[in-house]
C-alpha atoms as a PDB file:
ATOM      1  CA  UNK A   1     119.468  66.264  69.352  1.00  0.00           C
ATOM      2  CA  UNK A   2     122.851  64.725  68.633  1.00  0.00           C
ATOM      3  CA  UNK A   3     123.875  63.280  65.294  1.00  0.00           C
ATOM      4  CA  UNK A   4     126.463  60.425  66.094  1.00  0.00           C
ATOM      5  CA  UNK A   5     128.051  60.476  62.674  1.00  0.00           C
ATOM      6  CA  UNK A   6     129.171  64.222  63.025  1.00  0.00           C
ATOM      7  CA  UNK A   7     129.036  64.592  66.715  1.00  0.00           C
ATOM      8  CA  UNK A   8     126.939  67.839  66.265  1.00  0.00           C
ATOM      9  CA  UNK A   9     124.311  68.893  68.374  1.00  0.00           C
ATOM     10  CA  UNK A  10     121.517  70.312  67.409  1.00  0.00           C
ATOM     11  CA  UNK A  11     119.665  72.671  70.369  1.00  0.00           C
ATOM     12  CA  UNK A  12     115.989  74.273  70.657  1.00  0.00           C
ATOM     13  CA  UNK A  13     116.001  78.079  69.994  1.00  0.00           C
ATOM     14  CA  UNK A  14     114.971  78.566  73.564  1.00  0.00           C
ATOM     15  CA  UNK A  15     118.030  76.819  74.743  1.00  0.00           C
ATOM     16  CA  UNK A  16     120.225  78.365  72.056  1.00  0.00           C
ATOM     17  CA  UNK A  17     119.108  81.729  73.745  1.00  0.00           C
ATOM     18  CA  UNK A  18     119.536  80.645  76.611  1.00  0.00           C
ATOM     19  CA  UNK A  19     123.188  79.228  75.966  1.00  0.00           C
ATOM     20  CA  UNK A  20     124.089  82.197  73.856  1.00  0.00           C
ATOM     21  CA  UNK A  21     124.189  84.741  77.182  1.00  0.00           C
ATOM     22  CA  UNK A  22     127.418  86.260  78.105  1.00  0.00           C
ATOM     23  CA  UNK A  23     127.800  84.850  80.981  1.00  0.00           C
ATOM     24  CA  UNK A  24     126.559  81.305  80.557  1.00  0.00           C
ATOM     25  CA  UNK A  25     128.475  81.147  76.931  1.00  0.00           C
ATOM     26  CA  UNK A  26     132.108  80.533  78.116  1.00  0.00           C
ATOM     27  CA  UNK A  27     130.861  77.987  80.645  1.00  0.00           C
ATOM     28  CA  UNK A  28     128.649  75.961  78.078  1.00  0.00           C
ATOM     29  CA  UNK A  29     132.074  76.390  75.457  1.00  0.00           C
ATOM     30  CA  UNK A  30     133.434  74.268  78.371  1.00  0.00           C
ATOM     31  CA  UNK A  31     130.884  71.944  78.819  1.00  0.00           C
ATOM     32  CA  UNK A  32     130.749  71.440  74.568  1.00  0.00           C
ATOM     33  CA  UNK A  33     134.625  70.395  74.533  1.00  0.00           C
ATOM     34  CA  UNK A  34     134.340  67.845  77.221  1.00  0.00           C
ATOM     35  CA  UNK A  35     130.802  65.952  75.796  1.00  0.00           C
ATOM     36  CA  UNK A  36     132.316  66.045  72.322  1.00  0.00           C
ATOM     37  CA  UNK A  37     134.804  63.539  74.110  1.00  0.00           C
ATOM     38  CA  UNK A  38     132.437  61.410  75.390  1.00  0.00           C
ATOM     39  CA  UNK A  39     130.780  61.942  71.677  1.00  0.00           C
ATOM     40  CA  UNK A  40     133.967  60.854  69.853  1.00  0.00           C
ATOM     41  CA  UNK A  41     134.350  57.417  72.165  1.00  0.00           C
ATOM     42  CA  UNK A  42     131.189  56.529  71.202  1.00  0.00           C
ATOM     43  CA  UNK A  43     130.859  56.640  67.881  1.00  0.00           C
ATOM     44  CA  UNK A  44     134.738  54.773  67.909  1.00  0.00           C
ATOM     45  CA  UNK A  45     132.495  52.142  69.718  1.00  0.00           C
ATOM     46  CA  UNK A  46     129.797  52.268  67.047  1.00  0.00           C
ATOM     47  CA  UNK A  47     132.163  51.862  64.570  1.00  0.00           C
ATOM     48  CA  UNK A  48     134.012  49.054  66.385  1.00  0.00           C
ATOM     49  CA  UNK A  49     130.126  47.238  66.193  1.00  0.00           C
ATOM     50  CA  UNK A  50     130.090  47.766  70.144  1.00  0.00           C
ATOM     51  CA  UNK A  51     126.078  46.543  71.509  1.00  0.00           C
ATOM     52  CA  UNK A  52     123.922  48.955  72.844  1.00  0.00           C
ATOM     53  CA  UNK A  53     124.828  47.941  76.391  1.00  0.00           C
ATOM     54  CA  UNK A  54     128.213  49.953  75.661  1.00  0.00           C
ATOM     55  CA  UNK A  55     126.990  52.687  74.659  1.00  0.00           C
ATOM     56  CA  UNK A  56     124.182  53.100  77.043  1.00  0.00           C
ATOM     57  CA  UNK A  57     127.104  52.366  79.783  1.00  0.00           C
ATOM     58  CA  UNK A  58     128.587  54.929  78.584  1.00  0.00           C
ATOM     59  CA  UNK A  59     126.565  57.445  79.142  1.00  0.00           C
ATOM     60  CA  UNK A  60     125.719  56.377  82.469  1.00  0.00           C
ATOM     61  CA  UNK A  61     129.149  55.873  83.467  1.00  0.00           C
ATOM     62  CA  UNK A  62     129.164  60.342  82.585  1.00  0.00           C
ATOM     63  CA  UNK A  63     126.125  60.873  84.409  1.00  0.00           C
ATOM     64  CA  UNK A  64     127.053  59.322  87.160  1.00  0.00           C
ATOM     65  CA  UNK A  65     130.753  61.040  87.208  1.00  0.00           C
ATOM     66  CA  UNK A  66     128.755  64.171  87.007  1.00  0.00           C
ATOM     67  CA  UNK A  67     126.470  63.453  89.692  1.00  0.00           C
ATOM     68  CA  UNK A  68     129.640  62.215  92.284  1.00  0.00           C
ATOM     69  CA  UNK A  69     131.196  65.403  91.567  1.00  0.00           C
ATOM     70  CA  UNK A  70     128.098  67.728  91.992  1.00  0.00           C
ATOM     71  CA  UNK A  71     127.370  65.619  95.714  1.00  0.00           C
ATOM     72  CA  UNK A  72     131.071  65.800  96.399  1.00  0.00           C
ATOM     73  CA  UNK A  73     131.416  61.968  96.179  1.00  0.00           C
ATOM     74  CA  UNK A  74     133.640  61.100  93.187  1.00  0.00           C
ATOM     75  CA  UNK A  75     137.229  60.119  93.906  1.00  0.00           C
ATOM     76  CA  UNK A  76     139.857  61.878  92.491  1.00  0.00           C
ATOM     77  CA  UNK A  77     143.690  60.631  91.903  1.00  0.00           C
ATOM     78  CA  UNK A  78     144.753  64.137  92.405  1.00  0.00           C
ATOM     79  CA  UNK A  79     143.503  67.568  93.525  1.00  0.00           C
ATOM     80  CA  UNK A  80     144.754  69.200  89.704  1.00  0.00           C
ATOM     81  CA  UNK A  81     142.001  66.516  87.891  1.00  0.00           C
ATOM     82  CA  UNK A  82     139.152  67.391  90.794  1.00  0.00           C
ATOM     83  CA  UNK A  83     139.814  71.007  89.565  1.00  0.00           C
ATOM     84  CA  UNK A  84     139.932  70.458  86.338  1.00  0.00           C
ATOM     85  CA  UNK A  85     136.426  68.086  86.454  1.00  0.00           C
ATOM     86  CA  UNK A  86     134.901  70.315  88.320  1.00  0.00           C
ATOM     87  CA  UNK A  87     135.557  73.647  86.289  1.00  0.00           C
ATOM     88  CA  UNK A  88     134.950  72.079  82.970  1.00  0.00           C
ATOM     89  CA  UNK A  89     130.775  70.869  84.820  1.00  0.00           C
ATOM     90  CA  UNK A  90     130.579  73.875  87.057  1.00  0.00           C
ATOM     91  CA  UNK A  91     127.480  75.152  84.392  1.00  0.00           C
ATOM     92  CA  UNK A  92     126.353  71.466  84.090  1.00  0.00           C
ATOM     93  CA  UNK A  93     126.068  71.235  88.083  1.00  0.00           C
ATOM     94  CA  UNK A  94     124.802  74.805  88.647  1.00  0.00           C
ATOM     95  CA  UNK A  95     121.520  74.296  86.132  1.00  0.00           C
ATOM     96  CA  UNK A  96     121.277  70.965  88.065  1.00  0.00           C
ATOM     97  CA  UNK A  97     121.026  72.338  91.498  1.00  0.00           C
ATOM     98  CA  UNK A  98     117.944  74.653  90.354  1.00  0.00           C
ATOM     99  CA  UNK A  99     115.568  71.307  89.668  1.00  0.00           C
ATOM    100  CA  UNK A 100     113.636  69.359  91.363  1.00  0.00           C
ATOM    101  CA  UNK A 101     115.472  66.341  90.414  1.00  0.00           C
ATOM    102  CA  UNK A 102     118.991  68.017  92.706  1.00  0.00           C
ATOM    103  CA  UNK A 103     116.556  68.051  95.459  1.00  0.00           C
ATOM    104  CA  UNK A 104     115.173  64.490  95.435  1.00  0.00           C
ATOM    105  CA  UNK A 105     118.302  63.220  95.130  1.00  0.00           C
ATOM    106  CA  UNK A 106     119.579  64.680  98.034  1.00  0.00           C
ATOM    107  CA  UNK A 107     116.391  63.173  99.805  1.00  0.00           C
ATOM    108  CA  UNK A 108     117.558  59.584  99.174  1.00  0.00           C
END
């Protein structure tokens, strides 16, 4: 649950247990800086009385960045951003792999 005023998320207690283990921690710090980004653009959009189409294409637009990167598709201007993009979603892309959802999308 995110509140777009404050940016703060608000997690499950399963997932907060889940997130709080020592090894997953650092890597979900990393994925928390980068989607409080993404956070921050979109309220500046909500603010700036941007439609709903905006700020749904936002969050597509991220998905789909994520998704390129896990299937080794997105285009990078350099090799020090690739790095960098996929370090920061290494967690994000990990958990992915381990659904169903990976899987059927490497059917299509």
């Amino acid at each position: 649950l995110c509140n777009v005023a404050t940016g703060d998320v608000t997690l499950s207690e399963s997932y907060e247990r889940e997130l709080s283990d020592e090894t997953t921690k650092p890597l979900y710090h990393k994925v928390q800086s980068i989607d409080k980004i993404l956070i921050n653009e979109i309220r500046n959009g909500l603010q700036l009385k941007y439609g709903e189409k905006y700020i749904r294409s936002m969050f597509q637009d991220y998905t789909d960045h994520i998704v390129k990167i896990a299937l080794d598709l997105e285009v990078f201007e350099n090799d020090d951003i690739h790095k960098h993009d996929l370090s920061v979603n290494e967690w994000r892309i990990n958990e992915w792999k381990k659904t169903d959802s990976y899987l059927y999308t490497l059917e299509i």
